[in-house]
C-alpha atoms as a PDB file:
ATOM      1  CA  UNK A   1     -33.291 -21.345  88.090  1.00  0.00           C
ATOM      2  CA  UNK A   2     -33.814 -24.119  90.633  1.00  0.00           C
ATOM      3  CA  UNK A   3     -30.641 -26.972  89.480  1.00  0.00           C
ATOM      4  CA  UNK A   4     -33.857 -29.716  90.150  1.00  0.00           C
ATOM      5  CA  UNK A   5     -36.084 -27.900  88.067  1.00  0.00           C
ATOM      6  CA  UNK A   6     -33.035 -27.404  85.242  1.00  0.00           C
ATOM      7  CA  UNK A   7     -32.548 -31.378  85.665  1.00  0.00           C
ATOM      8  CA  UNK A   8     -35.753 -32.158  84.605  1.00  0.00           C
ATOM      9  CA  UNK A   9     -36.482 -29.477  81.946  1.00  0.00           C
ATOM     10  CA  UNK A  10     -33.359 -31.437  80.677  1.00  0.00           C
ATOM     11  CA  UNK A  11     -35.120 -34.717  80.934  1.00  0.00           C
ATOM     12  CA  UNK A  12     -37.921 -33.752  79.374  1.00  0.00           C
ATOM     13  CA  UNK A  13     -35.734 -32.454  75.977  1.00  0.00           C
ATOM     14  CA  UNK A  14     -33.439 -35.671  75.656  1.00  0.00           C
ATOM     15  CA  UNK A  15     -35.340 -38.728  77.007  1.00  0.00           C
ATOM     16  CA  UNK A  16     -38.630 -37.940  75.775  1.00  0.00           C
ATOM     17  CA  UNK A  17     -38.306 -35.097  73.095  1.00  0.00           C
ATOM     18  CA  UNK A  18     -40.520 -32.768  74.156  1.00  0.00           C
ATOM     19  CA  UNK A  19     -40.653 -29.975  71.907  1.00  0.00           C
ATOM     20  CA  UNK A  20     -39.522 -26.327  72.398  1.00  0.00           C
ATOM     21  CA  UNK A  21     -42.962 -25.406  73.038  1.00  0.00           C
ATOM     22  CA  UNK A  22     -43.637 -27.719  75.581  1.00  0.00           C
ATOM     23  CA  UNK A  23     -40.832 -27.488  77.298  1.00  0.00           C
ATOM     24  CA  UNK A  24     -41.136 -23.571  77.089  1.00  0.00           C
ATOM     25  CA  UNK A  25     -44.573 -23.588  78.981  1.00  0.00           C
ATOM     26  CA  UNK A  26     -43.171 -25.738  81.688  1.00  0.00           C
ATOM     27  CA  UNK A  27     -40.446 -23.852  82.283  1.00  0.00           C
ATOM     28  CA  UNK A  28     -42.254 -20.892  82.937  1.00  0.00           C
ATOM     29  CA  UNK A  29     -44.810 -22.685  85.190  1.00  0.00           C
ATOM     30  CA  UNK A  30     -42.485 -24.231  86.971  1.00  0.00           C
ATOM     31  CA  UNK A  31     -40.700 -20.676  87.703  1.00  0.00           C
ATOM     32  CA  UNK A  32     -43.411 -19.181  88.236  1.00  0.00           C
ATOM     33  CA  UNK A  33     -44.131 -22.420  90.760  1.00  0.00           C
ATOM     34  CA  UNK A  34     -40.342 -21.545  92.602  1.00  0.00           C
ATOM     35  CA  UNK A  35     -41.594 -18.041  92.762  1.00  0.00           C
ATOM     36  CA  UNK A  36     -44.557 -18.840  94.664  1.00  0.00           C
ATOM     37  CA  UNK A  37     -43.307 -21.116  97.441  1.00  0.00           C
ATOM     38  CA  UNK A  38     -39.945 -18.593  97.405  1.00  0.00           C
ATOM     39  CA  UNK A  39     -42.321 -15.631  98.452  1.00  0.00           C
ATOM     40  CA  UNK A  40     -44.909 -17.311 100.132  1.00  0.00           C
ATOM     41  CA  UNK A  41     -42.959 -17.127 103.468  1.00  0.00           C
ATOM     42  CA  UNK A  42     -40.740 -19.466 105.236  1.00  0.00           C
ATOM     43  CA  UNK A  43     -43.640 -22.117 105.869  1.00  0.00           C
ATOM     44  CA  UNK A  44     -46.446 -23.844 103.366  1.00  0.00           C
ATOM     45  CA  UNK A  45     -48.770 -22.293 105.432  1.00  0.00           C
ATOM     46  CA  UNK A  46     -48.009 -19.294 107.498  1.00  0.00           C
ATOM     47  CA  UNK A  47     -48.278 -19.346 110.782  1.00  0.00           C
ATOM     48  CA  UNK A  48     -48.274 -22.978 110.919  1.00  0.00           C
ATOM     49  CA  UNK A  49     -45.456 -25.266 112.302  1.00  0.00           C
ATOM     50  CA  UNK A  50     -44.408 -26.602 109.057  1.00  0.00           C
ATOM     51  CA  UNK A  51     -40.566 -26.699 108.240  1.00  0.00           C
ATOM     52  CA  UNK A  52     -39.060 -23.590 105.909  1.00  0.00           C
ATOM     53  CA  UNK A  53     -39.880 -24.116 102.273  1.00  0.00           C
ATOM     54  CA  UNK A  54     -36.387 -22.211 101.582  1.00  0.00           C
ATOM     55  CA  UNK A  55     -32.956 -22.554 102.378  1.00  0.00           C
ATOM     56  CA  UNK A  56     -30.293 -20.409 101.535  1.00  0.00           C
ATOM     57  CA  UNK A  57     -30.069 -22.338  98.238  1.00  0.00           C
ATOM     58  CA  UNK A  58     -33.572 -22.296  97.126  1.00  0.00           C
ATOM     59  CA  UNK A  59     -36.660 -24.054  97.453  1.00  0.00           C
ATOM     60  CA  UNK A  60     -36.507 -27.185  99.867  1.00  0.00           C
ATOM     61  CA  UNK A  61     -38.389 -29.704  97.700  1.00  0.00           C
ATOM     62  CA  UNK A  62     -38.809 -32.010 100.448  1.00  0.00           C
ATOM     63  CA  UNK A  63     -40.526 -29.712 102.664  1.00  0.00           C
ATOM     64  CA  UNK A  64     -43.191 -28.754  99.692  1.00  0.00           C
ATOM     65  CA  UNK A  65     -46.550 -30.507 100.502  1.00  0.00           C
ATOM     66  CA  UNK A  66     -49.966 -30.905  98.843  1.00  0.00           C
ATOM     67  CA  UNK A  67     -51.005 -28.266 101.019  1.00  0.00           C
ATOM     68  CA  UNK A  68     -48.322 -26.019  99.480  1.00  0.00           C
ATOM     69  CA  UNK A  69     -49.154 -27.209  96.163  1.00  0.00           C
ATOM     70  CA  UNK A  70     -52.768 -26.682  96.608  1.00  0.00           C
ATOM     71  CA  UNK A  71     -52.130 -23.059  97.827  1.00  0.00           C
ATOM     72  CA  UNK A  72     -50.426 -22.449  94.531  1.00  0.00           C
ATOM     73  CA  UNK A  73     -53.134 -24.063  92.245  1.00  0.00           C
ATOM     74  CA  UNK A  74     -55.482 -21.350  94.359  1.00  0.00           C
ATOM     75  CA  UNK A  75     -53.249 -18.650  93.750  1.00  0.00           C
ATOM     76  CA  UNK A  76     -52.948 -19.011  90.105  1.00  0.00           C
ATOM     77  CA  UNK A  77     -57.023 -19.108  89.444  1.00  0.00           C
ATOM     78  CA  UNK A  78     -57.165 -15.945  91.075  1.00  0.00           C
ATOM     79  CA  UNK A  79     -55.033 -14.590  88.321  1.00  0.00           C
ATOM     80  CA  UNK A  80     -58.036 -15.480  86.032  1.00  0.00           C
ATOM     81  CA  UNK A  81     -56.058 -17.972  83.786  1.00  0.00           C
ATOM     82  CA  UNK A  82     -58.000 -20.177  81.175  1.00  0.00           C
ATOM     83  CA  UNK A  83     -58.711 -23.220  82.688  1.00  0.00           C
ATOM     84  CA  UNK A  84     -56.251 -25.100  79.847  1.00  0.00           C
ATOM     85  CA  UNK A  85     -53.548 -23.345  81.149  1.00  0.00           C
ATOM     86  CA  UNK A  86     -54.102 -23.838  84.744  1.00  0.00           C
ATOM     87  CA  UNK A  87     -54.545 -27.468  84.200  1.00  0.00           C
ATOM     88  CA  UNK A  88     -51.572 -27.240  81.893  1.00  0.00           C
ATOM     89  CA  UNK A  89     -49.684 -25.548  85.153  1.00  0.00           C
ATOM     90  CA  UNK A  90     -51.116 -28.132  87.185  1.00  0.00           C
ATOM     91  CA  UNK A  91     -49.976 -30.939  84.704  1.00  0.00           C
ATOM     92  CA  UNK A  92     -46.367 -29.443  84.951  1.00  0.00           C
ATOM     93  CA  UNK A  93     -46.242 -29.584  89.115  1.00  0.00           C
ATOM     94  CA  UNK A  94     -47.389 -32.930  89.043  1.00  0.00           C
ATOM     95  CA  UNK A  95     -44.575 -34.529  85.951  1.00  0.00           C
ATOM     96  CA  UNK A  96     -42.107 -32.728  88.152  1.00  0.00           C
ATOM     97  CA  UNK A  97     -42.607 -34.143  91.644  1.00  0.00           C
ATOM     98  CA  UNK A  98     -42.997 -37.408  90.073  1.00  0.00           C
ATOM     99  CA  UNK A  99     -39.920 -36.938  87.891  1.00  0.00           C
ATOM    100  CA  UNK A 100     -38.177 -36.422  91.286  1.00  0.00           C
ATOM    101  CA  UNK A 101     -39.586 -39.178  93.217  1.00  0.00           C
ATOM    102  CA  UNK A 102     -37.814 -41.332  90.020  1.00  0.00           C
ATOM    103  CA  UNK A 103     -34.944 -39.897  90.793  1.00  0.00           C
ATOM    104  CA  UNK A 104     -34.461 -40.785  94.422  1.00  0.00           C
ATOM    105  CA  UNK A 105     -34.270 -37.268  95.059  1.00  0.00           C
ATOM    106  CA  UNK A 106     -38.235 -37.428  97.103  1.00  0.00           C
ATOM    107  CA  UNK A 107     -39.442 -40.324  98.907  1.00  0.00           C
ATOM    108  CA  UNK A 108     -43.051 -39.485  97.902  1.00  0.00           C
ATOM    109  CA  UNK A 109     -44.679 -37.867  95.672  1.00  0.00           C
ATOM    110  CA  UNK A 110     -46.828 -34.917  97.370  1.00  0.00           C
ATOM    111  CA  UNK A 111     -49.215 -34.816  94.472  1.00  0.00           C
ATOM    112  CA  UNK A 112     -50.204 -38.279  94.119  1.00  0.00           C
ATOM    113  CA  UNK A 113     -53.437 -37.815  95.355  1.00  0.00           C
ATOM    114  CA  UNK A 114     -53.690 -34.398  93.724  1.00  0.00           C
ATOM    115  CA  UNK A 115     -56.528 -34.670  91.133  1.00  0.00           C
ATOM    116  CA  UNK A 116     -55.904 -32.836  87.779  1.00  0.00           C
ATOM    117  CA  UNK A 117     -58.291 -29.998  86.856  1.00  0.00           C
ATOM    118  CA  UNK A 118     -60.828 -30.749  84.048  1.00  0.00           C
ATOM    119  CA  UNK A 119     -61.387 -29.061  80.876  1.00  0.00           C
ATOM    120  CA  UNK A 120     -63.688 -28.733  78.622  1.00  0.00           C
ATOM    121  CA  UNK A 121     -62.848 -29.474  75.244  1.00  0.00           C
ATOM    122  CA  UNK A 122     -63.524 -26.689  72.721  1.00  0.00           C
ATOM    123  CA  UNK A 123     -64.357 -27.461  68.999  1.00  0.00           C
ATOM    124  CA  UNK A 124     -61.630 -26.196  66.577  1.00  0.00           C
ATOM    125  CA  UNK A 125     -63.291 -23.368  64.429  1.00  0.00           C
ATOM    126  CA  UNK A 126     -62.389 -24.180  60.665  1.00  0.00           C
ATOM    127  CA  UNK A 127     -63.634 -21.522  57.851  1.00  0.00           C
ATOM    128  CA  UNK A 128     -65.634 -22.236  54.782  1.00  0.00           C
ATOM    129  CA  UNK A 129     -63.954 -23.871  51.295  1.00  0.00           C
ATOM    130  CA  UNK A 130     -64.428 -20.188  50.189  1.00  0.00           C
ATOM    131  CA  UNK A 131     -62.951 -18.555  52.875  1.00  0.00           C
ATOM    132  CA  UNK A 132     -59.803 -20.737  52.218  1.00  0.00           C
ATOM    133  CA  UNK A 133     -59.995 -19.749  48.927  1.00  0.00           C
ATOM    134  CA  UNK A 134     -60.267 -15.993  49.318  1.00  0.00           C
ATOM    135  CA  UNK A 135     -57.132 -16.342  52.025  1.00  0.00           C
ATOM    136  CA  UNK A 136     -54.782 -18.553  50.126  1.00  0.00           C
ATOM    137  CA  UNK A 137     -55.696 -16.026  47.157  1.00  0.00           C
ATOM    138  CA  UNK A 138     -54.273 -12.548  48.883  1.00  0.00           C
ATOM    139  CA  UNK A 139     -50.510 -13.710  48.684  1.00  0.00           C
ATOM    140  CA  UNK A 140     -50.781 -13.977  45.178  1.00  0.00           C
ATOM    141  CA  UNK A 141     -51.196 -10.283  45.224  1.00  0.00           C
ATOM    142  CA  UNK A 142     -47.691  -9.939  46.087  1.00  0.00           C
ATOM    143  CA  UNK A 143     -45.006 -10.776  43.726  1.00  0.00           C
ATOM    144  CA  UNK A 144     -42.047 -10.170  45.956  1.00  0.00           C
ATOM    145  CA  UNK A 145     -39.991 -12.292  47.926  1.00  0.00           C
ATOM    146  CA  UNK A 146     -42.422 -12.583  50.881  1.00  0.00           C
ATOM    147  CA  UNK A 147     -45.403 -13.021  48.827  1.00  0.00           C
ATOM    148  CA  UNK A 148     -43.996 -15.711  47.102  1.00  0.00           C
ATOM    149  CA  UNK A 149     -42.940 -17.480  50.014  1.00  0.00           C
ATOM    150  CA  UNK A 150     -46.200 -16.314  51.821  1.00  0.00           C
ATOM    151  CA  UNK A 151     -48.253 -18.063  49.233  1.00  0.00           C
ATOM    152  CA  UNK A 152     -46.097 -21.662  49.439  1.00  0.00           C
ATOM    153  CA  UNK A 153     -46.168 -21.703  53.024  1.00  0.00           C
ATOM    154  CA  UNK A 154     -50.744 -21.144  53.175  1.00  0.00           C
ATOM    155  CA  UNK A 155     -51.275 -23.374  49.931  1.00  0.00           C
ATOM    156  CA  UNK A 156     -48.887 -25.951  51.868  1.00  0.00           C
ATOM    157  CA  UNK A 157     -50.325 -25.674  55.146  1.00  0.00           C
ATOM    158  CA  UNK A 158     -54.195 -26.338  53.939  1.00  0.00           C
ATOM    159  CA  UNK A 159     -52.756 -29.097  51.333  1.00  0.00           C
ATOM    160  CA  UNK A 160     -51.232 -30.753  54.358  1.00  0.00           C
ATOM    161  CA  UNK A 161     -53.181 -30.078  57.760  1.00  0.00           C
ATOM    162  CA  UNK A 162     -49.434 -29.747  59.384  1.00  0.00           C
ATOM    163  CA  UNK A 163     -49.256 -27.849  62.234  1.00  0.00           C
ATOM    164  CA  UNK A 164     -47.406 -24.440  62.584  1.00  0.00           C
ATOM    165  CA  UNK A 165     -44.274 -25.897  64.624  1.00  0.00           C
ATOM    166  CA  UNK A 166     -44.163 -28.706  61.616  1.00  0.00           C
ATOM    167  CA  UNK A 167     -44.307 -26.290  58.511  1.00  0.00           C
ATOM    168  CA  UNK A 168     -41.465 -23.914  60.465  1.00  0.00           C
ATOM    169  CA  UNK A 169     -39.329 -26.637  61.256  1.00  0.00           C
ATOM    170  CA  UNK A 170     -38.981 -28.007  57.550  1.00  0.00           C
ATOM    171  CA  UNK A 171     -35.725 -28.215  56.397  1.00  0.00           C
ATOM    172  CA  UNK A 172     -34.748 -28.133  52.338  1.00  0.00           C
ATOM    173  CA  UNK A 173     -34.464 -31.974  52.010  1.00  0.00           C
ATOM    174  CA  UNK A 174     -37.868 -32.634  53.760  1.00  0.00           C
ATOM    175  CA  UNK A 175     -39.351 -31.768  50.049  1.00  0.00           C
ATOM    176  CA  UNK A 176     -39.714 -33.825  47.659  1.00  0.00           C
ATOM    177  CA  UNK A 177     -41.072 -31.759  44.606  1.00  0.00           C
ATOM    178  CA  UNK A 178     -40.840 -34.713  42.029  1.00  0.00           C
ATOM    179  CA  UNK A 179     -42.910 -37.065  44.469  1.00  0.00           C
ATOM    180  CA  UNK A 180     -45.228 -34.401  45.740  1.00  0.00           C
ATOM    181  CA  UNK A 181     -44.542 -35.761  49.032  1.00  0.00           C
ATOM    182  CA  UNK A 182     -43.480 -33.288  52.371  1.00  0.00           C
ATOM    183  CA  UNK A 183     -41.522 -35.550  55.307  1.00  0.00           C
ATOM    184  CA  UNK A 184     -42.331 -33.489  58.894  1.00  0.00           C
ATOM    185  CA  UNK A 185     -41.471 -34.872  62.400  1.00  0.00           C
ATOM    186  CA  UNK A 186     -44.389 -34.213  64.846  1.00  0.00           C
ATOM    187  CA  UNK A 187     -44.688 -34.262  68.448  1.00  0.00           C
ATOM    188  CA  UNK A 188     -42.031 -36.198  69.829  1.00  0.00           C
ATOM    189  CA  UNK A 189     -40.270 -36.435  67.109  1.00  0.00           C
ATOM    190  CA  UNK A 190     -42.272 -39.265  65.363  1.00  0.00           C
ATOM    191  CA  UNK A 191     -41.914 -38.624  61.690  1.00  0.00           C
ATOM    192  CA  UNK A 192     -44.251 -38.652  58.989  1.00  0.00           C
ATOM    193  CA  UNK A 193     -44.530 -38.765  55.054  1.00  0.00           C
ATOM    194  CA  UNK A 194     -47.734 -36.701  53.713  1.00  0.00           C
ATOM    195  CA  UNK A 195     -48.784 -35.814  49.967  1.00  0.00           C
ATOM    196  CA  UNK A 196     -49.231 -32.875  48.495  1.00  0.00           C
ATOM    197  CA  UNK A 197     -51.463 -31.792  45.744  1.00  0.00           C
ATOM    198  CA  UNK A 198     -50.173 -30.358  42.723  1.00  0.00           C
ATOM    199  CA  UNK A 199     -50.942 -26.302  42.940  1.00  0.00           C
ATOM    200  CA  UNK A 200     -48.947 -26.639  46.622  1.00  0.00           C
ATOM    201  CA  UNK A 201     -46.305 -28.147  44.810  1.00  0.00           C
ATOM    202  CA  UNK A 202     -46.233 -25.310  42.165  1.00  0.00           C
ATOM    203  CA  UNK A 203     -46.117 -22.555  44.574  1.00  0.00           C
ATOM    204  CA  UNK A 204     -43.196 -24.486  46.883  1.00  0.00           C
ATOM    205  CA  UNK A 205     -41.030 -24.774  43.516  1.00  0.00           C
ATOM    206  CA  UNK A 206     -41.309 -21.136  42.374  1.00  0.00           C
ATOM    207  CA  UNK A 207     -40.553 -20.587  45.986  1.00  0.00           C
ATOM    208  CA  UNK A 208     -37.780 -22.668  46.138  1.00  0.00           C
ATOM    209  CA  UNK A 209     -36.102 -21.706  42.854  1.00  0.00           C
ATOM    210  CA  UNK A 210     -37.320 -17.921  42.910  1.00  0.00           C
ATOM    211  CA  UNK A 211     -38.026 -16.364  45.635  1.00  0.00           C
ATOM    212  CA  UNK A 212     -36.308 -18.174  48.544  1.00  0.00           C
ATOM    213  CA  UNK A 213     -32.520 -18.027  46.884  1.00  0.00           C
ATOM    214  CA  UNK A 214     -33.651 -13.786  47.224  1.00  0.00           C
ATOM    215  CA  UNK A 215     -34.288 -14.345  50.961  1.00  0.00           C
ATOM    216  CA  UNK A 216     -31.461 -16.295  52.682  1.00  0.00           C
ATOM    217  CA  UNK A 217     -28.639 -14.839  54.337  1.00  0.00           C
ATOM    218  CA  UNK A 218     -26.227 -18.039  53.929  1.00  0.00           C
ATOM    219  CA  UNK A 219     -26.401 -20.784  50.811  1.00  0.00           C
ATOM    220  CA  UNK A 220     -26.129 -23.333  54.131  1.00  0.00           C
ATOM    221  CA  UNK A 221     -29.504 -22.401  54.929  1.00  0.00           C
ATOM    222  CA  UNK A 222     -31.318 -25.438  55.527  1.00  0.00           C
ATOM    223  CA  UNK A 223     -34.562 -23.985  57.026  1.00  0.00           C
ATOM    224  CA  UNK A 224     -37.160 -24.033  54.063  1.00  0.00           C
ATOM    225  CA  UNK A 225     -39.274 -21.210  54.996  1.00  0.00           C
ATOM    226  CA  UNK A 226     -36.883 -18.345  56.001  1.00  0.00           C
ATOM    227  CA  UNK A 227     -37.666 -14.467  57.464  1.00  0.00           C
ATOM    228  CA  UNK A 228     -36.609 -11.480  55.868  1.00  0.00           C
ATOM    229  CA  UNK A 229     -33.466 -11.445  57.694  1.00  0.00           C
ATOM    230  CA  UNK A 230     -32.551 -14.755  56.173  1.00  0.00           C
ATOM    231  CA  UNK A 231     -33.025 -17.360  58.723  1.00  0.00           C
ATOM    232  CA  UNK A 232     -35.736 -19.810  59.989  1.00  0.00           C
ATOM    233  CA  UNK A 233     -38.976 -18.532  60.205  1.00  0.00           C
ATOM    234  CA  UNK A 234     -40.724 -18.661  63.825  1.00  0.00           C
ATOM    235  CA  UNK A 235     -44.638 -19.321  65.006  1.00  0.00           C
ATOM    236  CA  UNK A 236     -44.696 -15.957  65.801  1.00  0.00           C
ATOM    237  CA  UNK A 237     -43.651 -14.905  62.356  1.00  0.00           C
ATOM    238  CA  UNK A 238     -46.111 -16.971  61.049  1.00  0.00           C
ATOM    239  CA  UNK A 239     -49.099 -15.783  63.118  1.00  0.00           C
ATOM    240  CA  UNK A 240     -48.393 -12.661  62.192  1.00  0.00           C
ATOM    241  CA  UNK A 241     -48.527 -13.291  58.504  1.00  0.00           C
ATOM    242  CA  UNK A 242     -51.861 -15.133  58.839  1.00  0.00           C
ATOM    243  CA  UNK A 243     -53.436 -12.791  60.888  1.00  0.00           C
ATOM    244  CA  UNK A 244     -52.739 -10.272  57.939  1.00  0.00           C
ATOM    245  CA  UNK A 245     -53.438 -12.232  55.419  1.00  0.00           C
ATOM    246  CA  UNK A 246     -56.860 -12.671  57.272  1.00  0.00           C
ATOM    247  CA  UNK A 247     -57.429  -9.107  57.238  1.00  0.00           C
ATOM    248  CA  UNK A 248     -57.410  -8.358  53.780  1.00  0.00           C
ATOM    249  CA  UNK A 249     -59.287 -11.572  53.145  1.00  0.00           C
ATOM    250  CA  UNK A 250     -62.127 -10.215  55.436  1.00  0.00           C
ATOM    251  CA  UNK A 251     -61.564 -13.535  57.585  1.00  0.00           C
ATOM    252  CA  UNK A 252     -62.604 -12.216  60.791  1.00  0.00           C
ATOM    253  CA  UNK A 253     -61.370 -15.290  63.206  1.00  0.00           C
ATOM    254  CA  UNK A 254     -58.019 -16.958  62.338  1.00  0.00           C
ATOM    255  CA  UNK A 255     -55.594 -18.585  64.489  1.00  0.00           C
ATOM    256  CA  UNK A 256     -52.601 -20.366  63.849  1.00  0.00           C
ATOM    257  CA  UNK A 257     -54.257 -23.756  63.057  1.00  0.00           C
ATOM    258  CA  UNK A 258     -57.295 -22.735  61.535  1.00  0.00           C
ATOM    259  CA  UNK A 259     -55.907 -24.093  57.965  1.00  0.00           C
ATOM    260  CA  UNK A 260     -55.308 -27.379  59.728  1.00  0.00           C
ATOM    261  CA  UNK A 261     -58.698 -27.606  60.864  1.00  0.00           C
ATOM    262  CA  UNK A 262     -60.336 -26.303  57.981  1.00  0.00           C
ATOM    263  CA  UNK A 263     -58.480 -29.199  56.432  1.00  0.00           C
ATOM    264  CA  UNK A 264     -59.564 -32.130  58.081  1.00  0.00           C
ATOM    265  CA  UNK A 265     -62.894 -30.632  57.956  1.00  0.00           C
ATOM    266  CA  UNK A 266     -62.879 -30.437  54.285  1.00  0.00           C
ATOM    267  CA  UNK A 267     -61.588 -33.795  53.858  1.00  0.00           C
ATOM    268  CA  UNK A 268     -64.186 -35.376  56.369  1.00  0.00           C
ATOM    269  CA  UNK A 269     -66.596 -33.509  54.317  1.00  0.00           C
ATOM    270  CA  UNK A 270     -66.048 -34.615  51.100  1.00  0.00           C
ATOM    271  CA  UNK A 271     -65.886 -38.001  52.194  1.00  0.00           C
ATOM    272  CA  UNK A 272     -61.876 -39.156  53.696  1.00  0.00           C
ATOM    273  CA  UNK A 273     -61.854 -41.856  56.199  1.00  0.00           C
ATOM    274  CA  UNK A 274     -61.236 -41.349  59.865  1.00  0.00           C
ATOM    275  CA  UNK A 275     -58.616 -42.772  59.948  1.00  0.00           C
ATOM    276  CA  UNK A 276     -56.451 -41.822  56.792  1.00  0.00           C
ATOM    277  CA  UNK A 277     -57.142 -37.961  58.380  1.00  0.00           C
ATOM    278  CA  UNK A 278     -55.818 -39.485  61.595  1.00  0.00           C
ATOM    279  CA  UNK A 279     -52.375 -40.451  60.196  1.00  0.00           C
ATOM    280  CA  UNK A 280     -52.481 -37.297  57.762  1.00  0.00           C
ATOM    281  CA  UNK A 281     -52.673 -34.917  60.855  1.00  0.00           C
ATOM    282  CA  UNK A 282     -50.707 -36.620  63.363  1.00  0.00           C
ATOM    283  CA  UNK A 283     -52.934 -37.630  65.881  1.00  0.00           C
ATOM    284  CA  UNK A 284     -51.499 -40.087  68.062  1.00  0.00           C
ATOM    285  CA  UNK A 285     -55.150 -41.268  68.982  1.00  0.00           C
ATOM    286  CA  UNK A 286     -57.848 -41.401  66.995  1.00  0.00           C
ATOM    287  CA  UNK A 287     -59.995 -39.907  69.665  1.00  0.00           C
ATOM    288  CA  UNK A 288     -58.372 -36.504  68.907  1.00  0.00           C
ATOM    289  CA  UNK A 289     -58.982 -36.804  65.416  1.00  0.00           C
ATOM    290  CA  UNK A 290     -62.956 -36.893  66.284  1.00  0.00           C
ATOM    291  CA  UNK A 291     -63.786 -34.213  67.122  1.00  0.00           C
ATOM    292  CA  UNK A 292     -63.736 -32.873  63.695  1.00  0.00           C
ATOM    293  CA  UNK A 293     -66.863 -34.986  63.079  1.00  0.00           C
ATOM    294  CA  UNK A 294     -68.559 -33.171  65.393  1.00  0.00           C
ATOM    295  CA  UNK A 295     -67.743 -30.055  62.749  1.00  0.00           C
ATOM    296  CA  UNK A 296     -69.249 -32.470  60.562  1.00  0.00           C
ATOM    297  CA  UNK A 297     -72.225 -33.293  61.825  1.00  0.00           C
ATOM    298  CA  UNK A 298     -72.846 -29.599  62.437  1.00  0.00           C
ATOM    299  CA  UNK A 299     -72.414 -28.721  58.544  1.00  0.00           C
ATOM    300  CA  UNK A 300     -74.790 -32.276  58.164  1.00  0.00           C
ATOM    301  CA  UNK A 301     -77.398 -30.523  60.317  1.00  0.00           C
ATOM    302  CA  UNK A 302     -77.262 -26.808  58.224  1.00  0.00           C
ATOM    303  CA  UNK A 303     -77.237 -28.961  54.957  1.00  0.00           C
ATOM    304  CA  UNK A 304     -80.293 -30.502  56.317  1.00  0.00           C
ATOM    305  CA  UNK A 305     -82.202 -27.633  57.497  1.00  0.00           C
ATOM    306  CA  UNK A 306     -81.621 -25.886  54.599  1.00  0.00           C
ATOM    307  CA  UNK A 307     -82.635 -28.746  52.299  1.00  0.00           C
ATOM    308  CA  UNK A 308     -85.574 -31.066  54.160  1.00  0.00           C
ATOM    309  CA  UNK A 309     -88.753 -29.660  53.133  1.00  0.00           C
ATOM    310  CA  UNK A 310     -90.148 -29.639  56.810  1.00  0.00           C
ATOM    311  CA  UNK A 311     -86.933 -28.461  58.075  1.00  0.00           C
END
């Protein structure tokens, strides 16, 4: 990999704690950005009279332009991307040219002027009270290890609205079962205290004194949820346990964070405040947090056609 593009995948870590995700996604745009320019000939254009875009040790940032750049942005719609990860691509090109104009290491910043592609914003898709219900019901089924651990981990995720990367990244002494409270750190790192409701706290402590001494490989563990070989649980571990889950629940649309948005859903619905779901969840704006009331409003509008006499 490109020793500038290392530098500031190593920015991005320390000085402003992305997390693995994140910094995951850009490193893969941004290699498949070196790719581009690395087989796109020895010019930005070719043909034209532009200087080489690589030297004998790699891509010449100073030689990339917005033409260059705009090339690429071309070449990666034609590979039929969603539009959230092109802009996402798009989003990476941009940090990095102005991480290295910060750095002294460009005099300008060739994307300055580059505008950012727009998305639309989808509307999270949460499933019915009952559908939660029938879901968080099928680990029960299994008395094992897993199931045990399966069945903390859903009736923890809908009690909480955490996201996926929070519940995996729990570590023993981020529960407190005699409080009923769960500490997580979010994006960036910003850290949060959120309650629990009683059942979730049932499930986590036969979990934790049952099931979960059956599953480690080490008693230093500290990861809360672990795998069946013993160690931290992943995302992908996880999605693949929902998606199951969802299967024998007859749940035909789940993703990852379906539980979290079923959950502020429900709360909105039965009456939380804005803003208490805004801390709850996360959201560093509140802004995010709305668009859950326009779930809302659509459950308002069934309620009333289903009610109103001239409906």
């Amino acid at each position: 990999m490109d020793h500038q593009i290392q530098a500031f995948l190593n920015y991005l870590s320390v000085q402003k704690n992305f997390s693995d995700n994140t910094l995951a996604a850009y490193h893969n745009d941004l290699t498949q950005f070196e790719e581009y320019l690395a087989s796109a000939g020895q010019s930005a254009v070719p043909g034209d009279d532009a200087p080489p875009l690589v030297g004998a040790e790699g891509v010449l940032w100073q030689a990339v332009n917005k033409r260059a750049i705009i090339n690429f942005i071309l070449f990666i719609k034609e590979k039929k991307y969603a539009p959230a990860t092109v802009a996402r691509k798009v989003a990476a090109v941009k940090s990095f040219f102005h991480y290295l104009v910060a750095e002294n290491v460009l005099p300008s910043d060739p994307t300055a002027t580059l505008d950012s592609p727009r998305v639309g914003r989808s509307l999270p898709r949460a499933i019915s009270e009952d559908e939660v219900d029938a879901l968080l019901a099928e680990p029960a089924k299994d008395t094992s290890a897993e199931g045990v651990r399966d069945k903390a981990m859903l009736e923890l995720l809908y009690a909480t609205g955490m996201r996926v990367s929070e519940l995996v990244s729990l570590n023993m002494d981020d529960v407190s079962l005699a409080s009923g409270y769960i500490r997580c750190f979010g994006k960036n790192g910003k850290e949060r205290t959120i309650p629990t409701h009683p059942e979730a706290i049932a499930a986590l402590e036969i979990y934790i004194k049952e099931a979960r001494p059956r599953l480690i490989s080490s008693p230093d563990e500290q990861a809360l949820f672990v795998n069946h070989r013993g160690t931290r649980l992943t995302r992908q571990g996880f999605w693949l346990i929902i998606k199951e889950y969802a299967r024998k629940a007859g749940i035909q649309e789940i993703t990852p964070h379906t539980l979290r948005h079923s959950f502020a859903t429900h709360m909105l619905n039965n009456g939380a405040n804005l803003r208490d779901v805004q801390e709850l969840l996360g959201h560093a704006s509140i802004t995010t947090t709305q668009i859950y009331t326009h779930l809302t409003h659509d459950q308002m509008r069934k309620t009333y056609d289903r009610a109103h006499p001239r409906a």
